[in-house]
N, C-alpha and C. Protein backbone atom coordinates (compact mmCIF):
# COMPACT_ATOMS: atom_id res chain seq x y z
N UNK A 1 122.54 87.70 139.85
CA UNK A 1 123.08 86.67 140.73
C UNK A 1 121.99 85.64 141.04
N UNK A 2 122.57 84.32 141.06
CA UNK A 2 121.53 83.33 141.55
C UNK A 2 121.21 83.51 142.61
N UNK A 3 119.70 82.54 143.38
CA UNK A 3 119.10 82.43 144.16
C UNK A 3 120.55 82.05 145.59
N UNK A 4 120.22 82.92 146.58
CA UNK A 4 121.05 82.43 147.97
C UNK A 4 120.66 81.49 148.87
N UNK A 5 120.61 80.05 148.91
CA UNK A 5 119.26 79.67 149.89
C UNK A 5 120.62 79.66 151.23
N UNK A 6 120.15 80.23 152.54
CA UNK A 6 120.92 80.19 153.33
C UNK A 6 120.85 78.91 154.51
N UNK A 7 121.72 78.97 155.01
CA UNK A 7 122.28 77.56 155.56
C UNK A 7 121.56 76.45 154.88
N UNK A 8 121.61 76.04 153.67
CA UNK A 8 120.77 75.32 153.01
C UNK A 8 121.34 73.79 153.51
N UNK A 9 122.97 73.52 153.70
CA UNK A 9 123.59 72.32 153.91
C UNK A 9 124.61 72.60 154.52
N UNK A 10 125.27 71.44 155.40
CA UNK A 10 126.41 71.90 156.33
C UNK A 10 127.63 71.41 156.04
N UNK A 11 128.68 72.09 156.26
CA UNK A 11 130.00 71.71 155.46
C UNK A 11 130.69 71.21 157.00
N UNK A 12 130.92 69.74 157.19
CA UNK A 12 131.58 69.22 158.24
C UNK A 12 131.02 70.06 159.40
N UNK A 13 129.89 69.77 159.51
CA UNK A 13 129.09 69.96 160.83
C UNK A 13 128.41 71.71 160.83
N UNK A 14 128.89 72.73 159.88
CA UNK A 14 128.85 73.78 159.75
C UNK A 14 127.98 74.12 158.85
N UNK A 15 126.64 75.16 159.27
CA UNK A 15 126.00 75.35 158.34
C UNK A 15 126.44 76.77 157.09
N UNK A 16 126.04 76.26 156.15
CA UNK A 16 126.55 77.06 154.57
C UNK A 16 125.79 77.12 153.85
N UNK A 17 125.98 78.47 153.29
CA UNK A 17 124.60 79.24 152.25
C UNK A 17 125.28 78.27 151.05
N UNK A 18 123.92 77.98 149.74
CA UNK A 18 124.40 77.53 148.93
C UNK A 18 123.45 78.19 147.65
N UNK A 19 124.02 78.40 146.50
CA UNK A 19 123.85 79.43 145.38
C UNK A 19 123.55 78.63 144.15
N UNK A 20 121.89 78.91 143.82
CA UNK A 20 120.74 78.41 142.98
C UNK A 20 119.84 77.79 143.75
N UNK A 21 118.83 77.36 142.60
CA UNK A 21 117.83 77.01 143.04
C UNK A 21 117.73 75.55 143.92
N UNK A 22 116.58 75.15 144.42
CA UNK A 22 116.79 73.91 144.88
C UNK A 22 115.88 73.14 143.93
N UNK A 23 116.77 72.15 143.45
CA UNK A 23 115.60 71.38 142.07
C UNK A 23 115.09 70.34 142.88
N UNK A 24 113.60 70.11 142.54
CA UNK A 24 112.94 68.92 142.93
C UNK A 24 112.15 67.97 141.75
N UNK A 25 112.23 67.15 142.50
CA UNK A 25 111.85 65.55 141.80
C UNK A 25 110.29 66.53 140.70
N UNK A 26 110.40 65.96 139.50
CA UNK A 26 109.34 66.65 138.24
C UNK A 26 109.92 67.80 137.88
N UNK A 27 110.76 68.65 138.11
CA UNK A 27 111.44 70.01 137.44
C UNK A 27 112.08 69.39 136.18
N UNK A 28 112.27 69.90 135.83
CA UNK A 28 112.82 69.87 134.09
C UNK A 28 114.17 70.23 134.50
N UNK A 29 115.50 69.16 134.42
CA UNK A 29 116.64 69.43 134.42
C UNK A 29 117.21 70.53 133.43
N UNK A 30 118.26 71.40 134.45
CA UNK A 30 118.77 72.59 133.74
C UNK A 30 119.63 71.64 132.71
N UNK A 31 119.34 72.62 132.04
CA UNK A 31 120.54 72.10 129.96
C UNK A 31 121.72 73.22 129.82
N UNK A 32 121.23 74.63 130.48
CA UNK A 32 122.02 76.20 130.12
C UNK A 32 123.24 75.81 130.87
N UNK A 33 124.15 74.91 130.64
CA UNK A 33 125.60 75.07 131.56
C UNK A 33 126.28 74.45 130.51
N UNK A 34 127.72 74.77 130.72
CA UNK A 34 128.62 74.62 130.09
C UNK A 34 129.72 74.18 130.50
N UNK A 35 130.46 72.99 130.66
CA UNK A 35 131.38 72.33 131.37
C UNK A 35 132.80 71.93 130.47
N UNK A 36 133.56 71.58 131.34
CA UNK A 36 134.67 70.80 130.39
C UNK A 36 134.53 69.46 130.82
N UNK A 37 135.71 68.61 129.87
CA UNK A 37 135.69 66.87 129.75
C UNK A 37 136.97 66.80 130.26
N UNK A 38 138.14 66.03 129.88
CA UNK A 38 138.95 65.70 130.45
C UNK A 38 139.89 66.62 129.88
N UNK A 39 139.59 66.25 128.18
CA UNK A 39 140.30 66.70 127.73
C UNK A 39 140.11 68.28 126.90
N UNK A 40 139.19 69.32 127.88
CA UNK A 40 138.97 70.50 128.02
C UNK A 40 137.90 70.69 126.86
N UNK A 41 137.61 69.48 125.69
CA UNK A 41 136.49 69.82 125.36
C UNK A 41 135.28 70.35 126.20
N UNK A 42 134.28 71.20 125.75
CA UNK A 42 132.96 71.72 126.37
C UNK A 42 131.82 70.80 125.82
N UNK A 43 131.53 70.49 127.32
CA UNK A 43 130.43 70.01 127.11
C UNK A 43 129.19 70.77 127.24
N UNK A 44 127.90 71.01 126.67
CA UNK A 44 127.19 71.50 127.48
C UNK A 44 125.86 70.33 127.58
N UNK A 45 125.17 71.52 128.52
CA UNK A 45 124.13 70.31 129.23
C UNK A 45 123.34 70.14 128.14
N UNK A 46 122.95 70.41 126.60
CA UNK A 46 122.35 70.16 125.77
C UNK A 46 122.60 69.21 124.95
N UNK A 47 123.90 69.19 125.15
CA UNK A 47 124.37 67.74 124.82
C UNK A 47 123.81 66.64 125.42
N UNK A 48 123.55 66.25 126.75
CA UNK A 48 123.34 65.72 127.46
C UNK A 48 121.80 65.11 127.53
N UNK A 49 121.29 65.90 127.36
CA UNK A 49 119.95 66.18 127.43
C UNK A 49 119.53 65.05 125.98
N UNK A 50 117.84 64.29 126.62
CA UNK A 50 117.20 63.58 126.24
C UNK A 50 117.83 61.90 126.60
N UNK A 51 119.01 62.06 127.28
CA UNK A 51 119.30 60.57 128.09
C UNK A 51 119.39 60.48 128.94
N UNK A 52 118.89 59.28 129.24
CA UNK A 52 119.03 59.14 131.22
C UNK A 52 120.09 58.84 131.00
N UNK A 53 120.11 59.66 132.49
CA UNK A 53 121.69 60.18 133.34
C UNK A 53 121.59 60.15 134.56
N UNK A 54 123.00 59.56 135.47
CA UNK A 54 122.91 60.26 136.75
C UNK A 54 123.69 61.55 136.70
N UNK A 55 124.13 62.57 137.12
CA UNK A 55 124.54 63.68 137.70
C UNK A 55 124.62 63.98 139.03
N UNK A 56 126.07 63.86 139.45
CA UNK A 56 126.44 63.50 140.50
C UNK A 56 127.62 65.02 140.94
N UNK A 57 127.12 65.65 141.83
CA UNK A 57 127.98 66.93 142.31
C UNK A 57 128.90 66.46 143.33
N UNK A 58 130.25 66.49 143.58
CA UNK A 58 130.47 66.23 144.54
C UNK A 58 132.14 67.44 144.43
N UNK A 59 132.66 67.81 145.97
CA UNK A 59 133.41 68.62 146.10
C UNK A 59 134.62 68.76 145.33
N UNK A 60 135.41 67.51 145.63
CA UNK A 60 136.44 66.38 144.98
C UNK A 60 136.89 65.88 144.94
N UNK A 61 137.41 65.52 143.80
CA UNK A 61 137.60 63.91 143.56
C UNK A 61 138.46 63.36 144.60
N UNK A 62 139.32 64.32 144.81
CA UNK A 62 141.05 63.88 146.02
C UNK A 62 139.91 63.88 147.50
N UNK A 63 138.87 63.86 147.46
CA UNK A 63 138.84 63.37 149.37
C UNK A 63 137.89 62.24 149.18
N UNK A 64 138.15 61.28 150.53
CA UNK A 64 137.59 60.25 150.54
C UNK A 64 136.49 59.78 150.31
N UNK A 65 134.96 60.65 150.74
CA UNK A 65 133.98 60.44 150.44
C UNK A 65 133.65 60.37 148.66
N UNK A 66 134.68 61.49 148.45
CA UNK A 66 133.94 61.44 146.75
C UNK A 66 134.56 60.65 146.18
N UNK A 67 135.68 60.34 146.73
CA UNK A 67 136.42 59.25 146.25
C UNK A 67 135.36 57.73 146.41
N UNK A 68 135.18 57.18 147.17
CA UNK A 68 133.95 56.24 147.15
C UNK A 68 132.79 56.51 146.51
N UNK A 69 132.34 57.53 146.79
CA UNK A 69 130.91 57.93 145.98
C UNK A 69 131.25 57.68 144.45
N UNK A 70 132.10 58.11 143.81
CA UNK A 70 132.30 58.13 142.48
C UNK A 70 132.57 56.44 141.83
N UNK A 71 133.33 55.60 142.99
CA UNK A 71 133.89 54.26 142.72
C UNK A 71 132.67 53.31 142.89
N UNK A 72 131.59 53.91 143.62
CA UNK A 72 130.36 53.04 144.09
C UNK A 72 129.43 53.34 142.49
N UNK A 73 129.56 54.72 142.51
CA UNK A 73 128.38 54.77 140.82
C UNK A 73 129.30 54.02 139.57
N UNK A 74 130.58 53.91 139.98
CA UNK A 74 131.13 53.17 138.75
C UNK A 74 131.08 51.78 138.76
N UNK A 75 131.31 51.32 139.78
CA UNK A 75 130.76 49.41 139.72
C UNK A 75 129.32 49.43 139.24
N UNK A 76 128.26 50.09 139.91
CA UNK A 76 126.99 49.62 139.54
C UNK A 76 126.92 50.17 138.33
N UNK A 77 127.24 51.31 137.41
CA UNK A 77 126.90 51.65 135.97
C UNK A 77 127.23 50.36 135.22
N UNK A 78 127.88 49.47 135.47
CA UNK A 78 128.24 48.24 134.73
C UNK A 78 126.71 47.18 135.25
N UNK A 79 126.22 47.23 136.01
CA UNK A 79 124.91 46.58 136.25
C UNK A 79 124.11 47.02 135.32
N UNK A 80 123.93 48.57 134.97
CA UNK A 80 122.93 49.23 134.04
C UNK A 80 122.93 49.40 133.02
N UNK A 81 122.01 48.81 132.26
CA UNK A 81 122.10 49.13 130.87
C UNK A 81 122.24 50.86 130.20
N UNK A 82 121.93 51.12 129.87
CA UNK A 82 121.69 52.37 128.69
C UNK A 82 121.53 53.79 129.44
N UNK A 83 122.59 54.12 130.52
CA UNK A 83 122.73 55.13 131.52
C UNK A 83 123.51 55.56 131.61
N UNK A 84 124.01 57.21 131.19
CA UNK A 84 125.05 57.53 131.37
C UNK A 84 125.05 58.28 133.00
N UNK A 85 126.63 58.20 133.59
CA UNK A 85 127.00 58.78 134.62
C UNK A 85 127.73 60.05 134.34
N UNK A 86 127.54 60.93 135.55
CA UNK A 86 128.44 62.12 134.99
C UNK A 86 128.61 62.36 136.20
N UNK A 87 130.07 62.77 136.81
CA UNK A 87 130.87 63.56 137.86
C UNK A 87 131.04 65.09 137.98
N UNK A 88 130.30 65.62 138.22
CA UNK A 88 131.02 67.09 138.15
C UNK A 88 131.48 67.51 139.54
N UNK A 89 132.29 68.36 139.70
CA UNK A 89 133.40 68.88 140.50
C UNK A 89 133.96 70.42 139.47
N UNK A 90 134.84 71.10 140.74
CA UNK A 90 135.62 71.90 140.20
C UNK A 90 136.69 71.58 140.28
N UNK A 91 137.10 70.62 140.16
CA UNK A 91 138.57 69.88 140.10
C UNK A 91 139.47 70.02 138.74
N UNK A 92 140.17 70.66 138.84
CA UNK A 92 140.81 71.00 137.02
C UNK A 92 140.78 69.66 136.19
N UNK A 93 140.59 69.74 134.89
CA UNK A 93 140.12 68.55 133.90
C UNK A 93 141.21 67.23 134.35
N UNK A 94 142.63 68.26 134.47
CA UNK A 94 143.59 67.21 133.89
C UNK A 94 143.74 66.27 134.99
N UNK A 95 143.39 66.78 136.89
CA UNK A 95 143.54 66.33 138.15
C UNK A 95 142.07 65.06 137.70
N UNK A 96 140.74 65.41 136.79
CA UNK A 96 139.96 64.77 137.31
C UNK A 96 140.68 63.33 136.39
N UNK A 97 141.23 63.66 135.54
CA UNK A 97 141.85 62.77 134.59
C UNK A 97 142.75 61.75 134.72
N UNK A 98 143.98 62.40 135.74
CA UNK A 98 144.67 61.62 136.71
C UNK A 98 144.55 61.06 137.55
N UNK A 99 142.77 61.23 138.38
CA UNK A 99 142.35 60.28 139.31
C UNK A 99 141.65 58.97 138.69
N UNK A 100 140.80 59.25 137.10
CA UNK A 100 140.09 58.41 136.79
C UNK A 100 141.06 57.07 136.73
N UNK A 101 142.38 57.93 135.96
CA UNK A 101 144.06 56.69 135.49
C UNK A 101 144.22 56.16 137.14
N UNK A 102 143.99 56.32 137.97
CA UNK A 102 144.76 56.09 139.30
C UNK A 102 143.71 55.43 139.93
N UNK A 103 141.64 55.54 140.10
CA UNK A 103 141.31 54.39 140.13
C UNK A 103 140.45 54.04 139.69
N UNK A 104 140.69 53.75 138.07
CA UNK A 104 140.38 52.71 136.66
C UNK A 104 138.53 53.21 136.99
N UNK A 105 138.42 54.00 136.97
CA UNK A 105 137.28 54.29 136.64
C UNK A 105 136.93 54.93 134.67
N UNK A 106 135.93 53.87 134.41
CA UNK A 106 135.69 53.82 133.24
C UNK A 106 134.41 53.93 132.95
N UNK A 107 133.60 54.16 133.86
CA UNK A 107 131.96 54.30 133.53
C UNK A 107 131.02 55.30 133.70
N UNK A 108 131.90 55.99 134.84
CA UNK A 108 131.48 57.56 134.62
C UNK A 108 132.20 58.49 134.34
N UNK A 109 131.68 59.84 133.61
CA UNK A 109 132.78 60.86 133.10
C UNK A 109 132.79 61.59 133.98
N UNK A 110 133.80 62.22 133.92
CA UNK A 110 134.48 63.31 135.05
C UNK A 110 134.22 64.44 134.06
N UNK A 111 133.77 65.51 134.34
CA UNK A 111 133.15 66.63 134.27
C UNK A 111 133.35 67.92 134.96
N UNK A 112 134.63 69.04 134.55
CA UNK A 112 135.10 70.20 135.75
C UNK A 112 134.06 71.31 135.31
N UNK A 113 133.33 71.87 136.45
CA UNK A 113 132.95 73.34 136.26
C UNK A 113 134.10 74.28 136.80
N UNK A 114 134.97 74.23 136.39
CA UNK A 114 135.46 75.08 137.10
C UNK A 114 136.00 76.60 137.13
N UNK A 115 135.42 76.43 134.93
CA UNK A 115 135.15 77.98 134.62
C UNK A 115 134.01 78.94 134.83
N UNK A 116 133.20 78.18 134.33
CA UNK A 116 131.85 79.09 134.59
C UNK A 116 130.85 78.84 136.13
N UNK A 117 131.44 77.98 136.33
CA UNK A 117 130.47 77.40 137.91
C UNK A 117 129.08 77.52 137.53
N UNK A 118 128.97 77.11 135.90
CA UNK A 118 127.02 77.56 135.90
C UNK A 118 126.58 76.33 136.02
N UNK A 119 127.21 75.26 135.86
CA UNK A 119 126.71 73.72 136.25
C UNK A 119 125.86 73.73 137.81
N UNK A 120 127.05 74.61 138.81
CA UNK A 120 126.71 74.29 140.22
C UNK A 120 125.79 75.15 140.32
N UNK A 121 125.44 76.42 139.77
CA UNK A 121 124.30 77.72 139.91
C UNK A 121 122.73 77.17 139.36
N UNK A 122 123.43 76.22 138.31
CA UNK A 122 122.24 75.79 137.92
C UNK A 122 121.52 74.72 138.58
N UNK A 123 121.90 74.12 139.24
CA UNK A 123 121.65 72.66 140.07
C UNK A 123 121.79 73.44 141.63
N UNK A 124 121.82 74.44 141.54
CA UNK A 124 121.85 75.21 143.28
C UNK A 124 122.64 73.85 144.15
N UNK A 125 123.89 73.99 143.36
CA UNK A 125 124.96 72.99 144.35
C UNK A 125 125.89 74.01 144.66
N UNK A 126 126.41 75.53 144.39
CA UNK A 126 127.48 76.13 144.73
C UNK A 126 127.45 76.36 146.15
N UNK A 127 128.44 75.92 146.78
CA UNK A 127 128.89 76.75 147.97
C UNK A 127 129.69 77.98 147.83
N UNK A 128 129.53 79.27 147.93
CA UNK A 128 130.39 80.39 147.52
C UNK A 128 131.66 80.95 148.49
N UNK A 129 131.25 80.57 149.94
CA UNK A 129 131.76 80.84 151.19
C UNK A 129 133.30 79.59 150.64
N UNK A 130 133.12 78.46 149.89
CA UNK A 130 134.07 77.37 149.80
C UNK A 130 134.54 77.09 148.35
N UNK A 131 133.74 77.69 147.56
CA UNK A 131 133.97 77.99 146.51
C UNK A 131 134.13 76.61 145.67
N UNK A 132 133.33 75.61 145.81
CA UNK A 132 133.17 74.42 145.74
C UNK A 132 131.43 73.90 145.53
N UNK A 133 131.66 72.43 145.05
CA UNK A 133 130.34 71.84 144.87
C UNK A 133 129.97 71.23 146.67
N UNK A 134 128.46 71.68 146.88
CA UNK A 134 127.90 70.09 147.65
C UNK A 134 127.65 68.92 147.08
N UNK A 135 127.72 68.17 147.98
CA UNK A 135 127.70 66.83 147.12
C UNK A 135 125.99 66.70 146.99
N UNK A 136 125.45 66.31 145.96
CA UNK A 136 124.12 65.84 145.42
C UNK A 136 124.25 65.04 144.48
N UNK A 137 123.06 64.25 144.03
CA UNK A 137 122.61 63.21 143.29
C UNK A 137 121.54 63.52 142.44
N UNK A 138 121.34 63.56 140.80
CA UNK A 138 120.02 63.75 140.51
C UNK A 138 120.10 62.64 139.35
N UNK A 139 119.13 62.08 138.97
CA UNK A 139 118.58 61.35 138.06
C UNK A 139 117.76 61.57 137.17
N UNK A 140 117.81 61.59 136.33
CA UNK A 140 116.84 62.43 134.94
C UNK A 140 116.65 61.75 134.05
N UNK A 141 115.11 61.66 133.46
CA UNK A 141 114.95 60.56 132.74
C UNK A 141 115.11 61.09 131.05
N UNK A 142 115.10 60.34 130.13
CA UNK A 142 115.28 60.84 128.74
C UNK A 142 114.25 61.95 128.35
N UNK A 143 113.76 62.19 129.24
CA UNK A 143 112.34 63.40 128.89
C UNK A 143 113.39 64.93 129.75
N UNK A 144 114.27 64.63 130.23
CA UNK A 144 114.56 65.72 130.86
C UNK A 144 113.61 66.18 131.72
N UNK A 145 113.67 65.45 132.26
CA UNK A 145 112.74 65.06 133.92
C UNK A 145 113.43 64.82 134.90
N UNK A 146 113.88 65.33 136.04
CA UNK A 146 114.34 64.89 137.16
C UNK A 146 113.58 63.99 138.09
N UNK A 147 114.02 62.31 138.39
CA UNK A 147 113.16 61.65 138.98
C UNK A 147 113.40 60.98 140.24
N UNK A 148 114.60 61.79 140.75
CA UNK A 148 115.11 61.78 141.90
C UNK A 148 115.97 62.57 142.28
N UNK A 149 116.41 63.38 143.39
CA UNK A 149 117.15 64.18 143.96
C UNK A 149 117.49 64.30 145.41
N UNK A 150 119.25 64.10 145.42
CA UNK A 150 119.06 64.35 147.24
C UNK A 150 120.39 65.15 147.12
N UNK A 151 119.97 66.67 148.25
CA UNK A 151 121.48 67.24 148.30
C UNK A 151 121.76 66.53 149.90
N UNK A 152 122.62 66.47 149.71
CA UNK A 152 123.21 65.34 151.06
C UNK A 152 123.25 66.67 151.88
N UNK A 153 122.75 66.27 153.15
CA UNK A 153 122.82 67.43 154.17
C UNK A 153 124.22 67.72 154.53
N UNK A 154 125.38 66.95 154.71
CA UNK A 154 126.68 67.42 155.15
C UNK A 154 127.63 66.80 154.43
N UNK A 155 128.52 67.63 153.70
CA UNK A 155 129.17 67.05 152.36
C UNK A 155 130.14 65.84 153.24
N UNK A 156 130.53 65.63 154.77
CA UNK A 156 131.33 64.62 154.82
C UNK A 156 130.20 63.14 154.85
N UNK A 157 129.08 63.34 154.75
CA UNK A 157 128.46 61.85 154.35
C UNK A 157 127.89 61.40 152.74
N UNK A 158 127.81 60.58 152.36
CA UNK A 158 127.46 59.84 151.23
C UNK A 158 126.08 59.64 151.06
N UNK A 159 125.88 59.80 149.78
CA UNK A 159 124.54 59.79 149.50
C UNK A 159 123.85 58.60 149.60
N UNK A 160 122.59 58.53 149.47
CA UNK A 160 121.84 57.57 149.59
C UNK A 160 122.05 56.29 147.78
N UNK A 161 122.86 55.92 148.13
CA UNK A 161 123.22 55.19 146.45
C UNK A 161 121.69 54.03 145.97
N UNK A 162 121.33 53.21 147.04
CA UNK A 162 120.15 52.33 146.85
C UNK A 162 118.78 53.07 146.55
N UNK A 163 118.66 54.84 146.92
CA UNK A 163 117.64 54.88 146.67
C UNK A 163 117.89 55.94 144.61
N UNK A 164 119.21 56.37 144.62
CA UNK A 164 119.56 56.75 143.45
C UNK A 164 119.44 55.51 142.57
N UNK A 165 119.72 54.49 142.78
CA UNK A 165 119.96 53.50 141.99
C UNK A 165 118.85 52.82 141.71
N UNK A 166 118.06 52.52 142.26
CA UNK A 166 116.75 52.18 141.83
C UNK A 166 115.90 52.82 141.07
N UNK A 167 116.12 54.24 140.98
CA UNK A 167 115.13 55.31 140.12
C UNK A 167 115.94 55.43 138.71
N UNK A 168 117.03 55.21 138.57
CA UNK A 168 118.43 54.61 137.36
C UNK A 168 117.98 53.56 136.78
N UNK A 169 118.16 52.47 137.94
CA UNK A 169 118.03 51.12 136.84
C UNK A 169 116.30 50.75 136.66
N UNK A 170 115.31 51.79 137.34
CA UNK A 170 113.88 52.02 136.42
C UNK A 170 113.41 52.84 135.50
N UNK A 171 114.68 53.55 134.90
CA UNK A 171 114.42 54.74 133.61
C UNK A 171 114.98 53.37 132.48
N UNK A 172 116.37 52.71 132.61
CA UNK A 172 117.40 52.30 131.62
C UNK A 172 117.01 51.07 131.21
């Protein structure tokens, strides 16, 4: 079993253990996970790996915050050149699929862990008590370098986007 860090972040004012490690800025982004796409292809993180990326955890897609969070990294990915975005959630493929159709989001991929949860074990984003992602932000440069990271202390606020976005549009 992964690492337990306890009350690591608070779920609407409530503190909650959360399951893996805590990655910091110079760790070598995890690659060992295995996700689906929309359309239930698997992705894994080795795929991924050697491009800057954001990687963006958030609970899901159907509540408001992630609903903005996700619509805010999709306007600015059109500012950035040569950066891919990625959404992960445990939101089933086809729900994350029907939100992208519903609001025209085209610049970042939607991404479900919602078989193996090793995306969230690996990025120590699982909440197990909720059985869900915290919301976090990481940025990784084509070296598979993490060169920024914030797990948002309480999944009902939004991440810091100006300071994600600046460490983005200085890799791309």
């Amino acid at each position: 079993m992964a690492q337990l860090r306890k009350n690591a972040i608070n779920w609407k004012g409530n503190p909650v253990d959360v399951e893996g490690p805590e990655l910091k800025v110079g760790d070598k982004a995890p690659s060992d996970f295995v996700v689906a796409a929309n359309d239930l292809k698997a992705v894994s993180g080795q795929e991924l790996a050697g491009k800057t990326r954001v990687l963006l955890s958030v609970p899901s897609l159907d509540t408001a915050v992630c609903d903005m969070e996700v619509r805010r990294f999709n306007q600015e990915a059109a500012k950035i050149g040569n950066l891919g975005i990625y959404a992960c959630s445990m939101d089933l493929p086809f729900a994350q699929k029907r939100w992208c159709g519903a609001a025209g989001i085209e610049k970042v991929q939607t991404l479900s862990d919602f078989k193996a949860r090793n995306f969230a074990t690996a990025h120590g984003v699982f909440v197990p008590s909720i059985g869900l992602m915290c919301r976090a932000v990481f940025v990784i440069d084509s070296k598979d370098t993490i060169r920024h990271v914030e797990y948002v202390r309480d999944a009902v606020h939004e991440p810091n986007y100006q300071a994600a976005l600046e460490v983005a549009k200085s890799l791309s």
